[in-house]
Protein backbone atom coordinates (compact mmCIF):
# COMPACT_ATOMS: atom_id res chain seq x y z
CA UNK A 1 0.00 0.00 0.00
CA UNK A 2 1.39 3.76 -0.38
CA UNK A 3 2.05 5.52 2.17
CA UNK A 4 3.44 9.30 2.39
CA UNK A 5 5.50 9.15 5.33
CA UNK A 6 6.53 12.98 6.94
CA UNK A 7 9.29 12.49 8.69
CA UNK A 8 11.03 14.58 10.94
CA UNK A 9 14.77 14.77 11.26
CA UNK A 10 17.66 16.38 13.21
CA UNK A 11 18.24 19.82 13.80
CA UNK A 12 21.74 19.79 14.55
CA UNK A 13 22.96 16.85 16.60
CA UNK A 14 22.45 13.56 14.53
CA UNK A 15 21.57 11.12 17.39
CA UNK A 16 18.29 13.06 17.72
CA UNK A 17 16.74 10.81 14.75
CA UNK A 18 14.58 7.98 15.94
CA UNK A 19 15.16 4.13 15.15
CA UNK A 20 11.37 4.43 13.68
CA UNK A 21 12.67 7.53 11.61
CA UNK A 22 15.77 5.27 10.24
CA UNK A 23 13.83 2.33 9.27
CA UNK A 24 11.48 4.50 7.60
CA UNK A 25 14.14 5.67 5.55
CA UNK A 26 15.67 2.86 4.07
CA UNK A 27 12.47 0.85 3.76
CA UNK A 28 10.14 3.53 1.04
CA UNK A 29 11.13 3.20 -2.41
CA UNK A 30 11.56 7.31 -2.41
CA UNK A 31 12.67 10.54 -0.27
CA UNK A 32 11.63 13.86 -1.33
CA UNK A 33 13.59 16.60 0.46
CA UNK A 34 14.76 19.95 0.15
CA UNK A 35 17.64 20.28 -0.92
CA UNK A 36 19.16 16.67 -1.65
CA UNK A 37 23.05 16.98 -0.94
CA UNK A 38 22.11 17.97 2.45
CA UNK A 39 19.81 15.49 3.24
CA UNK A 40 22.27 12.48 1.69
CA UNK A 41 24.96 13.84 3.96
CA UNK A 42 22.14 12.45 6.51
CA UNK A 43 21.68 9.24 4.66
CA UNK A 44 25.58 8.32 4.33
CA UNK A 45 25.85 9.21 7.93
CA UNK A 46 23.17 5.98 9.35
CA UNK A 47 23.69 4.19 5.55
CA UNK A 48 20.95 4.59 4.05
CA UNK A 49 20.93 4.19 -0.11
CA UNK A 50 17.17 4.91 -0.53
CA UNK A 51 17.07 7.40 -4.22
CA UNK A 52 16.20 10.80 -3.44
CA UNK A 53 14.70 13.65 -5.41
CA UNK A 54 14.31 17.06 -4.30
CA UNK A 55 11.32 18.71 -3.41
CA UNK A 56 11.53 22.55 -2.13
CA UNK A 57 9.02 26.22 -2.42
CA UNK A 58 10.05 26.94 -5.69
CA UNK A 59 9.51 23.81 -7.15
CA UNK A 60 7.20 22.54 -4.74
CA UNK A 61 3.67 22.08 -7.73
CA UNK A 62 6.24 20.42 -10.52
CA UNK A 63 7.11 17.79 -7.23
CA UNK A 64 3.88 17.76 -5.83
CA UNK A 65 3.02 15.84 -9.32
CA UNK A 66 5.59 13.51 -9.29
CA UNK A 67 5.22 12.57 -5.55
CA UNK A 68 1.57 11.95 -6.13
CA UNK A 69 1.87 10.00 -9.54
CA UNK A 70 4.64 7.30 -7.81
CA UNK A 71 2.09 7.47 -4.65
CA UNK A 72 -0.68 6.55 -7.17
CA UNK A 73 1.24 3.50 -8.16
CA UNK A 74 1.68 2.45 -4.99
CA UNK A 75 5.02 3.29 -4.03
CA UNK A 76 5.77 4.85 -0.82
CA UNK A 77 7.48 8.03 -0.05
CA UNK A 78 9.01 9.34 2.96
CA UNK A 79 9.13 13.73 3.28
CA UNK A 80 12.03 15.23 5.05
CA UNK A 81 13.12 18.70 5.37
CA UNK A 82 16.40 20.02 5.62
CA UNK A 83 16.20 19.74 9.37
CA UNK A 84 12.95 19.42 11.88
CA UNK A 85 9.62 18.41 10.89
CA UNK A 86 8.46 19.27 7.71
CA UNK A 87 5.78 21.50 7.32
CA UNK A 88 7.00 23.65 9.90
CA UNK A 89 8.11 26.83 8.45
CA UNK A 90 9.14 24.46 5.50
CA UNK A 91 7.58 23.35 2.41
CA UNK A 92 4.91 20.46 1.93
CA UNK A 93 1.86 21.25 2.48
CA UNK A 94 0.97 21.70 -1.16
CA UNK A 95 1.69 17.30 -1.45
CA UNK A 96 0.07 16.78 2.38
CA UNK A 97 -3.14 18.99 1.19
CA UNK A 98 -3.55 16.59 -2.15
CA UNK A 99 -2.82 13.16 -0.21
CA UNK A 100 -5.57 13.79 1.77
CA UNK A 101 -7.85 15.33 -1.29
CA UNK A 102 -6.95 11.93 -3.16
CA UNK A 103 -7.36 9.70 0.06
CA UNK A 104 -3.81 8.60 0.32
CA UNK A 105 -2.64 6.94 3.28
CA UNK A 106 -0.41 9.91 5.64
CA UNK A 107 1.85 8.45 8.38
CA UNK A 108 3.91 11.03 10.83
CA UNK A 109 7.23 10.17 12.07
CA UNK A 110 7.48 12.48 14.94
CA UNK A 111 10.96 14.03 16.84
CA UNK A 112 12.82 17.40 16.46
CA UNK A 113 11.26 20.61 15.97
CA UNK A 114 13.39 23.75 16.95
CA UNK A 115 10.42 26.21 17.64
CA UNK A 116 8.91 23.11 20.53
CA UNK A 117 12.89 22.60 21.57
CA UNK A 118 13.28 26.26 22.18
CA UNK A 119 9.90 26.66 23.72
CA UNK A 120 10.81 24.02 26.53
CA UNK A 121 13.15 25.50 27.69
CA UNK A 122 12.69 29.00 27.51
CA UNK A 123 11.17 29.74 30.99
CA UNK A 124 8.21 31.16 29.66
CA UNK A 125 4.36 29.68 29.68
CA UNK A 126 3.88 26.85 27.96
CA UNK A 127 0.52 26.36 28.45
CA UNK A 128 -0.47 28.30 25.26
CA UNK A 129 1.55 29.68 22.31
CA UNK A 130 1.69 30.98 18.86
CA UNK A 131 3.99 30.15 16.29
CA UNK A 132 4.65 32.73 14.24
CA UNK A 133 7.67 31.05 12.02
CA UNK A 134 9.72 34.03 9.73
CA UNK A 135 8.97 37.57 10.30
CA UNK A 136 8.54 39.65 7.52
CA UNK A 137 11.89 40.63 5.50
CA UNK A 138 11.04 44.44 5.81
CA UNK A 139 11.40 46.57 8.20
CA UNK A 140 7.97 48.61 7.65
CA UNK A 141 6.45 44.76 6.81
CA UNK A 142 7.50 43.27 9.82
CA UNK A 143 6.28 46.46 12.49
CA UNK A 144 3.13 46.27 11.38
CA UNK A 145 2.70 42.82 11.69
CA UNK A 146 4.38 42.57 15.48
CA UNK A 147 1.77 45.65 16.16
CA UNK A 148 -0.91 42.96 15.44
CA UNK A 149 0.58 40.68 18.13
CA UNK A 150 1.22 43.66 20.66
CA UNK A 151 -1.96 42.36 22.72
CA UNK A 152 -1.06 38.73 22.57
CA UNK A 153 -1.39 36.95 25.85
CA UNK A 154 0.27 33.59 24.69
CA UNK A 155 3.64 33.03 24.30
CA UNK A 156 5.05 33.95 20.62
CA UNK A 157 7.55 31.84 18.59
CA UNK A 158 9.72 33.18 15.82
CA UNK A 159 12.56 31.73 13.77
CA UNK A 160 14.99 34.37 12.57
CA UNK A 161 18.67 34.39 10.38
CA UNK A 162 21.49 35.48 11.23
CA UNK A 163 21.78 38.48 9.21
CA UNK A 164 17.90 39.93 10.68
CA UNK A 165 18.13 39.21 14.16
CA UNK A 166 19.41 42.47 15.19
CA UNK A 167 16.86 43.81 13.64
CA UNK A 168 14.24 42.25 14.92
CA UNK A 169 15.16 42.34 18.28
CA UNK A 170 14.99 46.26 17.63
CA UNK A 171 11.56 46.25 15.90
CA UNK A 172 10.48 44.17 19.11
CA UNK A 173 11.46 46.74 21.30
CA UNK A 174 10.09 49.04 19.68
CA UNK A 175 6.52 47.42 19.31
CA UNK A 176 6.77 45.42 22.91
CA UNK A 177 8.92 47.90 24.51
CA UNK A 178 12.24 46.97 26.24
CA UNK A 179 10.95 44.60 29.29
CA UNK A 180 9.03 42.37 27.91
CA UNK A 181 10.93 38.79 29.01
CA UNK A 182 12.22 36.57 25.64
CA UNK A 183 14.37 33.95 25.41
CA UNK A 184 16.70 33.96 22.90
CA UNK A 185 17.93 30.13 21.54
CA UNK A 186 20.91 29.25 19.19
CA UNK A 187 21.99 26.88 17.28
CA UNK A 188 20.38 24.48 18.98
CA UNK A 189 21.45 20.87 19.93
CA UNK A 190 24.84 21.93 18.28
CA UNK A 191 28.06 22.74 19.54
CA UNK A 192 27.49 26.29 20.37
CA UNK A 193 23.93 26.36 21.59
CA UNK A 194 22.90 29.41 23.68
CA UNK A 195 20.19 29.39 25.58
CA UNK A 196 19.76 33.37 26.90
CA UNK A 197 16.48 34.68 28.91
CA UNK A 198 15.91 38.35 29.73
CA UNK A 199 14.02 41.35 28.71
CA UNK A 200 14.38 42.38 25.05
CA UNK A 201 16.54 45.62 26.40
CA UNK A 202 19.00 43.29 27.51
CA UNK A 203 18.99 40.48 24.98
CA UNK A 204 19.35 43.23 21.98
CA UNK A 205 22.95 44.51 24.56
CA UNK A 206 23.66 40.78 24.50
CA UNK A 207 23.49 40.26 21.16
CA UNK A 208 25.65 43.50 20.22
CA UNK A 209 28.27 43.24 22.95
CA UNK A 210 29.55 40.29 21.02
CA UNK A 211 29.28 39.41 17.11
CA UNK A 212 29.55 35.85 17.70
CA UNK A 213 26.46 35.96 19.22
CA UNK A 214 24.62 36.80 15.93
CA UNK A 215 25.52 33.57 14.20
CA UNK A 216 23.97 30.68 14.01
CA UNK A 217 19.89 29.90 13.79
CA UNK A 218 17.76 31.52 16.09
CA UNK A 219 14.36 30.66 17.67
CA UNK A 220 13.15 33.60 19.78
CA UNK A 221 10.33 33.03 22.24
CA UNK A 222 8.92 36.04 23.44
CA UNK A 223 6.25 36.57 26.51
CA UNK A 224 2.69 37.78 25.61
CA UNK A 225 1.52 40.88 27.03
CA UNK A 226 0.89 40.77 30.74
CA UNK A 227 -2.42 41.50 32.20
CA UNK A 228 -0.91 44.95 33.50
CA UNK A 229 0.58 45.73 30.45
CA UNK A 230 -2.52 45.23 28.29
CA UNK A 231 -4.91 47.31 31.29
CA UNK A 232 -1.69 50.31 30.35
CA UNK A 233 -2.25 49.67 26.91
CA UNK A 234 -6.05 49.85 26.56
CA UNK A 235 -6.04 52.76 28.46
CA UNK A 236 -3.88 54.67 25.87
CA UNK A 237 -5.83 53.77 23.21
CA UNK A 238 -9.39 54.79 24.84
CA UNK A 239 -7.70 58.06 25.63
CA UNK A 240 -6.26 58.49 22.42
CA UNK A 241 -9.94 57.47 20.88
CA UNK A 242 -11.68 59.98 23.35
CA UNK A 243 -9.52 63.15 22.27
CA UNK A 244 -10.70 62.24 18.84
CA UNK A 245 -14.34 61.07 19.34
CA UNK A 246 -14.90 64.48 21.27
CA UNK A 247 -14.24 66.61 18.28
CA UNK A 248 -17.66 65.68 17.10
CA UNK A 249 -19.58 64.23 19.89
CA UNK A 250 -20.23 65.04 23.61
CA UNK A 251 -17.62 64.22 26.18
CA UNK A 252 -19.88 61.40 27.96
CA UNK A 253 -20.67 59.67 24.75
CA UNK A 254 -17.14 60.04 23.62
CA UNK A 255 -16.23 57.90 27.15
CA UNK A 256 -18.99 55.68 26.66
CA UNK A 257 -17.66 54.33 23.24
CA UNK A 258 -14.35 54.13 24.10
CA UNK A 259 -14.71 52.61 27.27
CA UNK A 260 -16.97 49.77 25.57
CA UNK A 261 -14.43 48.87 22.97
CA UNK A 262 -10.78 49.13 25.16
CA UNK A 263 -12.89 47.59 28.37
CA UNK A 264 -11.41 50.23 30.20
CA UNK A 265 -13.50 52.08 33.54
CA UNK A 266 -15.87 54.35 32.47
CA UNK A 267 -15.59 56.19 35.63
CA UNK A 268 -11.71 56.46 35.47
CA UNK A 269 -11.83 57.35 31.61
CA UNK A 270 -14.35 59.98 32.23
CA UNK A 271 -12.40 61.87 35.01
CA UNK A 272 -9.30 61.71 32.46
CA UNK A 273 -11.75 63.36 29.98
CA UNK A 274 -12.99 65.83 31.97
CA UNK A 275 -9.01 67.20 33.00
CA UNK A 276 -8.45 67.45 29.27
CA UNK A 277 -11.34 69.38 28.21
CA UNK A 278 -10.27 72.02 30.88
């Protein structure tokens, strides 16, 4: 019967890989991956001679064909990444979307993923999170888009190169402020994994202090907004909202609207109001 197998493989230190992930391996007839020298370096390393044919985003429909057309006659197919699970901030949804479209049989071979790794042991909630994957490339791009996650309770995950994480430890800042608590995780399972927790101030002096620290892979996991923070916050924007609203409307109405959509006091709001119109 075939079966398209994702499998998940190591993120840096090669003993990570299951036994169930090596016997998967060597015993489908293909393995569609990324980029293909990389993955046979993987292959050589536990001896395994399974043919291989790459699969990646930009020619992830022209694969998607093939895959599904060797599934069809019953061959099976394992789907790696370069490193992790696949899927995950990596191509394959495009073949995992048809499989199930064309009834297919789908079989996950579960182990690393950097963004669960680095959320273990960050020292933040657990409980609940968001995975964000990339940031934006662009500076204006990527603001806006941490402004929509200003007011995020749960915990946020981000993946970030080496040559943007400056960067985007800045635009945090600058959208989160400087105390909100992230942990900061390199190259993990390698040989120079960091594992650094603080408040974004301190990580950004971190990073700078030391250009070494700016290589590597990087998952940052970064707090959600605390309830205290977020009471601060909605009570900014309900101000700001009243100073326009009152331009056209009276004061109380003006509170009353505000108040309704920030779920801020109406009482405190109002007295606020009331210092600014004298």
């Amino acid at each position: 019967m075939s079966i398209l197998y994702i499998v998940a493989t190591p993120i840096g230190n090669l003993n990570d890989i299951s036994t169930h992930a090596i016997e998967t391996l060597k015993s489908v007839d293909f393995i569609a991956c990324e980029d293909t020298r990389h993955t046979k370096q993987l292959l050589s390393h536990f001896g395994i001679s399974t043919p291989t044919f790459s699969y990646h985003e930009h020619n992830e429909q022209k694969s998607a064909d093939k895959i599904i057309q060797c599934l069809q006659e019953k061959k099976s197919i394992a789907l790696v990444s370069d490193a992790g699970t696949p899927l995950i901030s990596d191509p394959g949804y495009a073949i995992v979307s048809r499989a199930h479209e064309l009834n297919i049989t789908l079989s996950p071979i579960p182990g690393p993923c950097a963004a669960i790794a680095a959320l273990s042991v960050s020292g933040l909630p657990s409980d609940k999170f968001i995975f964000e994957g990339f940031l934006p490339a662009k500076t204006g791009t990527r603001q806006h888009r941490l402004l929509e996650l200003a007011t995020e309770s749960r915990t946020l995950i981000f993946y970030e190169a080496p040559h943007r994480i400056l960067e985007t430890v800045q635009d945090i800042i600058i959208i989160f402020g400087g105390a909100r608590e992230i942990t900061i995780c390199r190259e993990l399972t390698k040989t120079f994994e960091t594992i650094y927790k603080s408040t974004t101030k301190n990580v950004l002096k971190w990073l700078e202090e030391n250009s070494n620290h700016q290589k590597g892979e990087f998952v940052l996991v970064v707090a959600g907004i605390s309830d205290d923070e977020k009471e601060t916050l909605n009570q900014q924007q309900a101000q700001q909202l009243v100073k326009k609203l009152i331009t056209d409307l009276p004061l109380k109405k003006s509170v009353h609207i505000a108040a309704e959509l920030f779920h801020v006091s109406k009482n405190t709001l109002y007295d606020w109001a009331l210092t600014l119109k004298r």
